[in-house]
C-alpha atoms as a PDB file:
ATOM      1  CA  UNK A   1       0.000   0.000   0.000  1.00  0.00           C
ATOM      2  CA  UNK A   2       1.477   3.372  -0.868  1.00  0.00           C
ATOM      3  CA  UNK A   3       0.447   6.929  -0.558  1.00  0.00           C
ATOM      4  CA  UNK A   4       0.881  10.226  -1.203  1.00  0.00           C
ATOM      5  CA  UNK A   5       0.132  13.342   0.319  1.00  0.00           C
ATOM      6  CA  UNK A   6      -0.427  16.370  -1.928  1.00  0.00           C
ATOM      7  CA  UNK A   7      -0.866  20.003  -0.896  1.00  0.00           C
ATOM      8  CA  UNK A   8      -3.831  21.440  -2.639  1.00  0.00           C
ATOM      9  CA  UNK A   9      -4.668  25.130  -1.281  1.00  0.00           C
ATOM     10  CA  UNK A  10      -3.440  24.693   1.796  1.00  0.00           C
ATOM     11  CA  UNK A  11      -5.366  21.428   2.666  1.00  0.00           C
ATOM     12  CA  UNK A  12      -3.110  18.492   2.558  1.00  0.00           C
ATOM     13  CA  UNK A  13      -4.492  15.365   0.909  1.00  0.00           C
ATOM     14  CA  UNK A  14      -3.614  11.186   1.214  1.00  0.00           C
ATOM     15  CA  UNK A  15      -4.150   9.161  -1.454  1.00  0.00           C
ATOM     16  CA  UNK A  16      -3.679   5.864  -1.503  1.00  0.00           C
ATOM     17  CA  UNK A  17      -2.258   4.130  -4.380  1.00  0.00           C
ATOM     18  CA  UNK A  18      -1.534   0.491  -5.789  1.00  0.00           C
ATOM     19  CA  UNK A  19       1.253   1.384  -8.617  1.00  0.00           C
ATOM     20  CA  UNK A  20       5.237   2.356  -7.937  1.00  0.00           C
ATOM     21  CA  UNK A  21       6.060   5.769  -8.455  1.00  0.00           C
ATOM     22  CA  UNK A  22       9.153   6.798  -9.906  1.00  0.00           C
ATOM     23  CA  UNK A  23      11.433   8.981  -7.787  1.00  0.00           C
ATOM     24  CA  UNK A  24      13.759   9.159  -5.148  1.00  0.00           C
ATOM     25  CA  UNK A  25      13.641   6.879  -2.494  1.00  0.00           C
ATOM     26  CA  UNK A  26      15.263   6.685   0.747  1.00  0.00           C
ATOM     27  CA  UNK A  27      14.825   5.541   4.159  1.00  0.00           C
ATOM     28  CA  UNK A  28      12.688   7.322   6.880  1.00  0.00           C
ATOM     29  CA  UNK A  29      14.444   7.091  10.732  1.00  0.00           C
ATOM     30  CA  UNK A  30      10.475   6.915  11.436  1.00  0.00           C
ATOM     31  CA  UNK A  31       9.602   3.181  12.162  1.00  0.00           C
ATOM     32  CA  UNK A  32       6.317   3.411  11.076  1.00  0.00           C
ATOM     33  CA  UNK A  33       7.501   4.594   7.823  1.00  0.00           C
ATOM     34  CA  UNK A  34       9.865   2.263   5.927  1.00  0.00           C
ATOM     35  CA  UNK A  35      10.430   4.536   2.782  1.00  0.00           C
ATOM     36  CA  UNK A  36      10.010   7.667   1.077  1.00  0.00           C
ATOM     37  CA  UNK A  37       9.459   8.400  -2.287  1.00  0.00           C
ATOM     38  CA  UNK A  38       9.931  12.430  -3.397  1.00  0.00           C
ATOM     39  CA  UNK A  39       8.616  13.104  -6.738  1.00  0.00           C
ATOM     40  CA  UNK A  40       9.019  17.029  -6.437  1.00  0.00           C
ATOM     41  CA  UNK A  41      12.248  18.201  -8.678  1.00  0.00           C
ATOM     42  CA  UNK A  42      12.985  20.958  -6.145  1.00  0.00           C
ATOM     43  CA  UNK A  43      12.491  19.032  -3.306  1.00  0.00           C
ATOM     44  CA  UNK A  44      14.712  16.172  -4.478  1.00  0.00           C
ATOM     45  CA  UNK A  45      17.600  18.518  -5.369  1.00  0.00           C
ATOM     46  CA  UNK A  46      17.442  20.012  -1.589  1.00  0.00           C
ATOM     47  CA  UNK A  47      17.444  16.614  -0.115  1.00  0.00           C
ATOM     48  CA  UNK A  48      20.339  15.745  -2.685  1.00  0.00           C
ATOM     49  CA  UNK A  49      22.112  18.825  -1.994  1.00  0.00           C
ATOM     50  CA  UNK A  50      22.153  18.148   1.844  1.00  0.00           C
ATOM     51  CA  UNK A  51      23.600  14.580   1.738  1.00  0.00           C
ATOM     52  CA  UNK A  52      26.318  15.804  -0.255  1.00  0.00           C
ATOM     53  CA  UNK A  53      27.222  18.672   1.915  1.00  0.00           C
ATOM     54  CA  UNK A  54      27.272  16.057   4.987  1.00  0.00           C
ATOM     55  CA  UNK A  55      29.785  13.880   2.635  1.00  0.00           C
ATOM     56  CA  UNK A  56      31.900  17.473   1.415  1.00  0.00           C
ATOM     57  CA  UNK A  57      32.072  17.647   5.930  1.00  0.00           C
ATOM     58  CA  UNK A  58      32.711  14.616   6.060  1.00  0.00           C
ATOM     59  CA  UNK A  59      35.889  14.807   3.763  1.00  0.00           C
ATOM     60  CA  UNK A  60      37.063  18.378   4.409  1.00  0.00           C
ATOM     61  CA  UNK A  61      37.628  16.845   7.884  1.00  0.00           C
ATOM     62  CA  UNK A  62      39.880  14.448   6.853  1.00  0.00           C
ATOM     63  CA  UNK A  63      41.476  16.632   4.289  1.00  0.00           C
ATOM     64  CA  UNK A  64      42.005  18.953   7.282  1.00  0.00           C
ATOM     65  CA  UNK A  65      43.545  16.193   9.476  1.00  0.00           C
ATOM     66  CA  UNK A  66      45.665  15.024   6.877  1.00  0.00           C
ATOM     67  CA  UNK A  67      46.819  18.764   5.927  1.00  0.00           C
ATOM     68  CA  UNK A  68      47.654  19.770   9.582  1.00  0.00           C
ATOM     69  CA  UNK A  69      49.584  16.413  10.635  1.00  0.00           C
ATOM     70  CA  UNK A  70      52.975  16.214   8.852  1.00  0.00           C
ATOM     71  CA  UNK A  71      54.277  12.731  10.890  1.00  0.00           C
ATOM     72  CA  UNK A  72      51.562  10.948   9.493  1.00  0.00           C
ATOM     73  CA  UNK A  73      51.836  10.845   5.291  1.00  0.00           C
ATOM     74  CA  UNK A  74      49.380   7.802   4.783  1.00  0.00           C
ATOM     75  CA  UNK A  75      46.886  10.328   5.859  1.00  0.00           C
ATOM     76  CA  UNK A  76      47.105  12.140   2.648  1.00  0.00           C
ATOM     77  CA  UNK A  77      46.485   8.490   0.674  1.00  0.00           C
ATOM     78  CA  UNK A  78      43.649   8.271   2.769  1.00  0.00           C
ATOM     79  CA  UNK A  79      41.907  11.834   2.160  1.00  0.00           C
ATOM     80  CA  UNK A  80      42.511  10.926  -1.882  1.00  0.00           C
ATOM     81  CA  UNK A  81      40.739   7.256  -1.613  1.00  0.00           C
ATOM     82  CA  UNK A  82      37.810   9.621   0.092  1.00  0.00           C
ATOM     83  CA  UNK A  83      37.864  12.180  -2.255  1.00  0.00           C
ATOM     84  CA  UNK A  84      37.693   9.455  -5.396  1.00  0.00           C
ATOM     85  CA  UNK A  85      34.875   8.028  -3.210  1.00  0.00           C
ATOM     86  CA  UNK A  86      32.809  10.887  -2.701  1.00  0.00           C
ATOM     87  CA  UNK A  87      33.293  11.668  -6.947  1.00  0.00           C
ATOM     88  CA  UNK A  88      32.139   7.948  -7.723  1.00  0.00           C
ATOM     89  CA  UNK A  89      29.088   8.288  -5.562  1.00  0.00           C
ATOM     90  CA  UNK A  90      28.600  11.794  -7.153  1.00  0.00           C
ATOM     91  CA  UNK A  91      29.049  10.536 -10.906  1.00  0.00           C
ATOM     92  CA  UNK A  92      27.075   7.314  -9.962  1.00  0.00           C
ATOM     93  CA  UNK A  93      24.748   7.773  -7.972  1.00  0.00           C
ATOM     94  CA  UNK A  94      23.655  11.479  -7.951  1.00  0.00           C
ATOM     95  CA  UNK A  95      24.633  12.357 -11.728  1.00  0.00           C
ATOM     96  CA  UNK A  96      20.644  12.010 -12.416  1.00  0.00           C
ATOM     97  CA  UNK A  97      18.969  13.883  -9.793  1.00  0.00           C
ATOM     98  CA  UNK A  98      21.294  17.268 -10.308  1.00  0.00           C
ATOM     99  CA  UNK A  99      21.510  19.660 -13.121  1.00  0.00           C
ATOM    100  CA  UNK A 100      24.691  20.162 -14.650  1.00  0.00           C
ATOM    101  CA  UNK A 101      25.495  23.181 -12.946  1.00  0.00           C
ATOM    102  CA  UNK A 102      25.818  21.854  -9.284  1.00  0.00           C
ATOM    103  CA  UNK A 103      27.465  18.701 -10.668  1.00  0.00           C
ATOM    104  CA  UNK A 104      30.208  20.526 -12.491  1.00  0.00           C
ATOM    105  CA  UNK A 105      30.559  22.996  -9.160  1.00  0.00           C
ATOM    106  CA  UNK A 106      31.023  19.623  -6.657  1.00  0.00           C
ATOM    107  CA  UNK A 107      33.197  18.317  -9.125  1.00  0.00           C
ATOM    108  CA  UNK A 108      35.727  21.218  -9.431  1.00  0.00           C
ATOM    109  CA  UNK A 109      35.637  21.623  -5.479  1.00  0.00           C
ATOM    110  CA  UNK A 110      36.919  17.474  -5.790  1.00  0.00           C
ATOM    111  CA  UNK A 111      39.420  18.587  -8.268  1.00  0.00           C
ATOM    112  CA  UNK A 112      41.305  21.331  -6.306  1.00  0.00           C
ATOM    113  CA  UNK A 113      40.727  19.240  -3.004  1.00  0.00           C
ATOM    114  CA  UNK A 114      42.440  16.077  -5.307  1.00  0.00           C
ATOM    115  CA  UNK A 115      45.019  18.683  -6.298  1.00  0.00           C
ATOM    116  CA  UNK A 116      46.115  20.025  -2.907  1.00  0.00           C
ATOM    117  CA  UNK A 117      46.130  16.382  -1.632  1.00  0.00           C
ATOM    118  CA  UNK A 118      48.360  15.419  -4.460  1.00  0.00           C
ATOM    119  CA  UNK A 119      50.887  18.458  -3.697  1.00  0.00           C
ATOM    120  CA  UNK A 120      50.868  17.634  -0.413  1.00  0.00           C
ATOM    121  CA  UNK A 121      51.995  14.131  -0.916  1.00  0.00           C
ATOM    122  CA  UNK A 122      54.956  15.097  -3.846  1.00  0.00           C
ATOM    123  CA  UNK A 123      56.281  17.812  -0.638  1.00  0.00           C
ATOM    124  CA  UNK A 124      56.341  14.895   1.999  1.00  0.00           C
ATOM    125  CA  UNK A 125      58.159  12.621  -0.848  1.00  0.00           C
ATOM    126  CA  UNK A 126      60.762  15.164  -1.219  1.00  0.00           C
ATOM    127  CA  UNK A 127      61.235  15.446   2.218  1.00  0.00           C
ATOM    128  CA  UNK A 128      61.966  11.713   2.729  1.00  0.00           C
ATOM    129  CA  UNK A 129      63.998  11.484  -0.252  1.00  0.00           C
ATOM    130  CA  UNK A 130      67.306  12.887   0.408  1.00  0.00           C
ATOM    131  CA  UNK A 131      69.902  13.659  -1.783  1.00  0.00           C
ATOM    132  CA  UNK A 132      73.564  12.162  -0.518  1.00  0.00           C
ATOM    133  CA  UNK A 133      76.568  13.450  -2.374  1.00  0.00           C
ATOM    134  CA  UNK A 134      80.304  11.514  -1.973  1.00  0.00           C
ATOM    135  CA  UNK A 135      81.313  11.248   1.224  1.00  0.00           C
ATOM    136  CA  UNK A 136      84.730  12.281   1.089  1.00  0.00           C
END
């Protein structure tokens, strides 16, 4: 049994209906309610645009870790199998639901994040790789 509730001057209504609907789904924390369904364009790009913020957090935190500790340089691996993680999910699994515009904007944030993370690993290289001359 599914249903939907529409907003028709200011009076919400619940219909009940017996065919899928095509949208985006996603789990409620509700118990009663197993899954949602949106079907509203602008209401799917602003729950969209929220889980991706939580994952952009999510990895400027460990960007930021791996940044500010220079003893640790598998941190930096770490923040670039993230960042390749959060672009897969983006390309994947989100590519449909937002317009090109947003997409191209998350992706060029990944880039320069990828970018940074791959200067900061060349710099800790160099560091450990030391030059020795003849030792006369």
């Amino acid at each position: 049994m599914k249903y939907v509730v529409k907003k028709r001057n200011k009076i919400y209504e619940v219909l009940e209906l017996d065919y899928p609907v095509k949208g985006y789904k996603f789990k409620s924390k509700n118990e009663d309610i197993k899954s949602i369904t949106l079907v509203d364009t602008i209401m799917i790009s602003k729950v969209v645009d929220k889980k991706i913020n939580m994952m952009f957090q999510r990895l400027l935190m460990i960007v930021n870790d791996a940044f500010n500790s220079d003893d640790n340089p598998s941190g930096t691996a770490i923040a670039l199998d993230e960042i390749a993680f959060v672009r897969s999910t983006i390309l994947n699994k989100y590519h449909k639901l937002l317009n090109d515009k947003k997409e191209g904007l998350y992706l060029t944030k990944l880039s320069l994040l990828e970018q940074e993370m791959f200067d900061k690993m060349l710099v800790n290289q160099l560091d450990n790789y030391k030059v020795s001359g003849k030792g006369r």
